[in-house]
Each structure stands twice: as structure tokens, then as C-alpha cells.
C-alpha atoms as a PDB file:
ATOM      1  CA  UNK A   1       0.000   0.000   0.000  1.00  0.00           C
ATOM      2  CA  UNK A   2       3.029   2.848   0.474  1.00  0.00           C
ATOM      3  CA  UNK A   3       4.623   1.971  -2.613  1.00  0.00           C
ATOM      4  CA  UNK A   4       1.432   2.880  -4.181  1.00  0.00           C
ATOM      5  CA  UNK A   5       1.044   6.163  -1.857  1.00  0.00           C
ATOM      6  CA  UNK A   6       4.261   7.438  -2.873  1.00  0.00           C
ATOM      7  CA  UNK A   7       3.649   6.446  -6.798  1.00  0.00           C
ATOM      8  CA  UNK A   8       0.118   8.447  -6.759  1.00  0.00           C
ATOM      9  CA  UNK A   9       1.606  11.455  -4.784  1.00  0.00           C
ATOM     10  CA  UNK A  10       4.841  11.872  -7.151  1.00  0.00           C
ATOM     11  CA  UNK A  11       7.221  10.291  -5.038  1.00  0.00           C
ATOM     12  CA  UNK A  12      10.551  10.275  -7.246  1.00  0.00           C
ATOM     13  CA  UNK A  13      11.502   6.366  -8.096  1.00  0.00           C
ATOM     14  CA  UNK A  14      15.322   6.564  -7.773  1.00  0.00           C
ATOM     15  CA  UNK A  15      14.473   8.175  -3.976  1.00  0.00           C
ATOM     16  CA  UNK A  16      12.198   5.226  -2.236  1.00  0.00           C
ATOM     17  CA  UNK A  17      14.361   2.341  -0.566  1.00  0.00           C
ATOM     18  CA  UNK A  18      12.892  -0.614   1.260  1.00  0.00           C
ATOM     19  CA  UNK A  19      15.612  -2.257   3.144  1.00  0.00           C
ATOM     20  CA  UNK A  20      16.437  -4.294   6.179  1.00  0.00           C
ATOM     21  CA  UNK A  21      19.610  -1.790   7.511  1.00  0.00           C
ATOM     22  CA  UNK A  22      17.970   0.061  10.070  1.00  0.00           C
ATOM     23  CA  UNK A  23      17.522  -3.199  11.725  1.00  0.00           C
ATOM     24  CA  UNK A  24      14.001  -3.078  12.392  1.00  0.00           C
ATOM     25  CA  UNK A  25      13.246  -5.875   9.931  1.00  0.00           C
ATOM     26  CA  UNK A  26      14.387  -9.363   9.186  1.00  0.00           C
ATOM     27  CA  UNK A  27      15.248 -10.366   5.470  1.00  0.00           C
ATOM     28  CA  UNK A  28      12.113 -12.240   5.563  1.00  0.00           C
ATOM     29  CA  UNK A  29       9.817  -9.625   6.512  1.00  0.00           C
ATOM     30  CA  UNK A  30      11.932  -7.533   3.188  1.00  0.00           C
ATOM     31  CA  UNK A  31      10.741 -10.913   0.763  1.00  0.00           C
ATOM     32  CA  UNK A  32       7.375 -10.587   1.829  1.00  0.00           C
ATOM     33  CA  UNK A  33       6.982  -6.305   1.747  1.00  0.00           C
ATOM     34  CA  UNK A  34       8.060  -7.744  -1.586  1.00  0.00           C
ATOM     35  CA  UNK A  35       5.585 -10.481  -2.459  1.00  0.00           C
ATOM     36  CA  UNK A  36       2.684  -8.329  -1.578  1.00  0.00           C
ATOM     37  CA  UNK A  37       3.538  -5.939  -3.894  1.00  0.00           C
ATOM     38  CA  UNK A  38       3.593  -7.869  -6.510  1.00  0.00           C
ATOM     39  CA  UNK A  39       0.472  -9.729  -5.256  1.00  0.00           C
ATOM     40  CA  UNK A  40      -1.300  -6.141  -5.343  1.00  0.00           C
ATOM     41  CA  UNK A  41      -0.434  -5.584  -9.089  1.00  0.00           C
ATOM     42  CA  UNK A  42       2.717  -4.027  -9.234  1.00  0.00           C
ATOM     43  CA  UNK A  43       5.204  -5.779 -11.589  1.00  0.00           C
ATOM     44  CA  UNK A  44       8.190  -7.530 -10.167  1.00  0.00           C
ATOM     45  CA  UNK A  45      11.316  -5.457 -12.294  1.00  0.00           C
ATOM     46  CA  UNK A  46       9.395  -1.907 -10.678  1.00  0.00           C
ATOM     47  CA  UNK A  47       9.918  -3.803  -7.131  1.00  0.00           C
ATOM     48  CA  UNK A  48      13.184  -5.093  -6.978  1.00  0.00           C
ATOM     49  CA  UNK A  49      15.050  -1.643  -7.674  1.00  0.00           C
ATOM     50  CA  UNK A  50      13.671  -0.339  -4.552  1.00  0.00           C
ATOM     51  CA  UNK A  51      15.326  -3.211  -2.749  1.00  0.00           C
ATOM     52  CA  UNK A  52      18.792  -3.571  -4.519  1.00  0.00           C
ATOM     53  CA  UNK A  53      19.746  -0.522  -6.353  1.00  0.00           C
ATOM     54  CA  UNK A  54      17.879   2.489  -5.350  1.00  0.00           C
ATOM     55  CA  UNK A  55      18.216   1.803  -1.930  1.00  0.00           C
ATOM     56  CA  UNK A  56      22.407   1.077  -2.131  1.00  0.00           C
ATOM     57  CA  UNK A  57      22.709   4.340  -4.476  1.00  0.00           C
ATOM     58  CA  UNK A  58      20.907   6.484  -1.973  1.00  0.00           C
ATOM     59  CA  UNK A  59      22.568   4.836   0.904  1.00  0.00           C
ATOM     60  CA  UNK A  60      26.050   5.392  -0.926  1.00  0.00           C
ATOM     61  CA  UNK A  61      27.398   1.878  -1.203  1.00  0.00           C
ATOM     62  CA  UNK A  62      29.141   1.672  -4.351  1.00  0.00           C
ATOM     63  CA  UNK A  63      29.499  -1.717  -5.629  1.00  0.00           C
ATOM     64  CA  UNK A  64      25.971  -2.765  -4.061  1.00  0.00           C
ATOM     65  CA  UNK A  65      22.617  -3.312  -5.487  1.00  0.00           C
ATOM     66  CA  UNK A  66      23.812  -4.745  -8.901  1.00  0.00           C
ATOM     67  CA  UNK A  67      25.133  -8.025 -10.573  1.00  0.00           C
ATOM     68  CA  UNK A  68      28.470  -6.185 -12.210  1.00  0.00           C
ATOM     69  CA  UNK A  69      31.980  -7.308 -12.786  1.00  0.00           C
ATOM     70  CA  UNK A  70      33.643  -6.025  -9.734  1.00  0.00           C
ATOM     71  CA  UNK A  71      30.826  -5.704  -7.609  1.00  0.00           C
ATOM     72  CA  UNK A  72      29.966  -6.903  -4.365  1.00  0.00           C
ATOM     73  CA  UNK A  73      26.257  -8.425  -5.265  1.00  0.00           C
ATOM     74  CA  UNK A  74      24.494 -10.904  -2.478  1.00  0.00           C
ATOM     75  CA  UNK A  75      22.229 -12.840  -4.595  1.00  0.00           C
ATOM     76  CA  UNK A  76      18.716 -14.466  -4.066  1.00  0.00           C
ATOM     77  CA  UNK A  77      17.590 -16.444  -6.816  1.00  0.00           C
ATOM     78  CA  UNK A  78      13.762 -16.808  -6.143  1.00  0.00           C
ATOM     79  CA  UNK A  79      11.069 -19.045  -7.957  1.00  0.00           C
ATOM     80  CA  UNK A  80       9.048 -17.675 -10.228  1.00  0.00           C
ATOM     81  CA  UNK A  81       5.527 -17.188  -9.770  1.00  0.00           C
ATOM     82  CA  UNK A  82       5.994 -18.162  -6.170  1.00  0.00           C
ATOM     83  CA  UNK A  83       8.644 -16.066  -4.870  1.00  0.00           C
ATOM     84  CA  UNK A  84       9.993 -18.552  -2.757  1.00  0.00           C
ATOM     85  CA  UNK A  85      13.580 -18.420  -2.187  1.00  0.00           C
ATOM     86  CA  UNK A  86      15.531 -21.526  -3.973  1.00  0.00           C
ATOM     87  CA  UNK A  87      19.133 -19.868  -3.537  1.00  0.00           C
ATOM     88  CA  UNK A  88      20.767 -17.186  -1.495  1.00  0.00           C
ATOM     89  CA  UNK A  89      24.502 -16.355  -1.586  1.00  0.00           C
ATOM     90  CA  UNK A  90      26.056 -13.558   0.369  1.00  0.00           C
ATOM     91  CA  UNK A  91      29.653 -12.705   1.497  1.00  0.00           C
ATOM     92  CA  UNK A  92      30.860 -15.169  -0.613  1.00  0.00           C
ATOM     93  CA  UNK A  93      29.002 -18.390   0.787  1.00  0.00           C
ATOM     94  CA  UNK A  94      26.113 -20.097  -0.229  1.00  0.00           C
ATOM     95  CA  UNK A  95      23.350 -19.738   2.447  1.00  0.00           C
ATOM     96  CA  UNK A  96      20.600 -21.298   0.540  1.00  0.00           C
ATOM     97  CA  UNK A  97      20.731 -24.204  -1.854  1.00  0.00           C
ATOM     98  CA  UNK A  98      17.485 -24.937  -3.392  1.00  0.00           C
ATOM     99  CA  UNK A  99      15.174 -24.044  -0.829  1.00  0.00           C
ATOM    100  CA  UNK A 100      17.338 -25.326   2.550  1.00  0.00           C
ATOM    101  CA  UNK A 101      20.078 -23.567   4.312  1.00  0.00           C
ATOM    102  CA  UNK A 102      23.157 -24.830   3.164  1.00  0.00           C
ATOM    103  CA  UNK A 103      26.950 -24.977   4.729  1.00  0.00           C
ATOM    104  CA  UNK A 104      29.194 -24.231   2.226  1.00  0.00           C
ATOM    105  CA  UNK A 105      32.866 -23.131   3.273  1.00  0.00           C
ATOM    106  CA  UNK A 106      33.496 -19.541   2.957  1.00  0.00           C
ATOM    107  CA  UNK A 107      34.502 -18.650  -0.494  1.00  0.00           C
ATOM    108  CA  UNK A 108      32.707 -21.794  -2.074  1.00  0.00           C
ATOM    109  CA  UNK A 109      30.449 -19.084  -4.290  1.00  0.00           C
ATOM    110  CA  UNK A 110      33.316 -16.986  -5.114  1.00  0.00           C
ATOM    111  CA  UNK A 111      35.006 -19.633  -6.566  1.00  0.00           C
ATOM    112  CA  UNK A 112      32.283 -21.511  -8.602  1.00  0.00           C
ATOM    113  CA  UNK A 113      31.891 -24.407  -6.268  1.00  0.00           C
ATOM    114  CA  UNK A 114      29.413 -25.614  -3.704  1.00  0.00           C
END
């Protein structure tokens, strides 16, 4: 429902984060702040920004909140349609390997294994 205040009211795009790094919410409560937006209409690619790059840009980390060479990306691969998370990697370790936590060795991801 806010990301649909702000929209109607003018809010500018590249200025509304949605993050989990004032500590006051868990990743999970981020995926589903997520999931019903998309469940109230609003397409998927006009939610994520708000959640990866916008919010890293206005935040200042450089590197963040993009899949580039040289960039320090934590990934979520989530099922389509569902939203359910199937893979998570962050700091260089898998987390999440098709649905269950998983205990890869640091650097596993990094280097293409795991």
C-alpha cells in the first residue's frame, strides 16, 4: 500500500528504498513487503530496484545493489511465480541451496563451487 502512496503522490523512483539496515526488519519480513507488492499488481522489475539498487545508491554503497563485474552483489535467486527463495549467496558463501540452508565453506560461491 506505500509503494502505491508514494507512486500516486509523485514520489521520485530513484528516492524510495525498502531495506532491512535500520535493523528493524528481518530479510524475511523484506521478501514478503516484496511479495505483496507484486500480489497487489505491481510488476516484479518496478519492485526489486527499490530493494537492490535504489536503496544502495541512496545509501552510498558503491558496488551494491547490482550483478556487475567487480561488484559486491548478495544474490537471491527466487522461484518464479511463487517467490519462494531456492538460492541465497552472500559474502561469498552459499546460504541457501534450493530451498534449505546450506553450509558451504566460505569462499565456495566466489570460486564456482558448492
Amino acid at each position: 500500500r506505500w509503494l502505491r502512496y508514494y507512486r500516486e503522490r509523485g514520489g521520485p523512483p530513484a528516492r524510495l528504498t525498502v531495506s532491512t539496515d535500520a535493523s528493524v526488519s528481518s530479510p524475511a519480513d523484506l521478501l514478503g513487503q516484496v511479495r505483496a507488492c507484486v500480489a497487489a499488481g505491481f510488476a516484479l522489475a518496478d519492485v526489486l530496484p527499490h530493494v537492490t539498487r535504489v536503496t544502495a545508491d541512496v545509501l552510498k554503497l558503491g558496488g551494491k545493489g547490482r550483478v556487475a563485474a567487480g561488484g559486491d552483489a548478495d544474490l537471491a535467486v527466487l522461484e518464479a511465480g511463487s517467490l519462494e527463495v531456492v538460492d541465497v549467496i552472500a559474502g561469498g558463501r552459499r546460504l541457501v541451496r534450493g530451498g534449505a540452508v546450506a553450509a558451504d565453506e566460505p569462499g565456495a560461491a566466489a570460486r564456482g563451487g558448492g
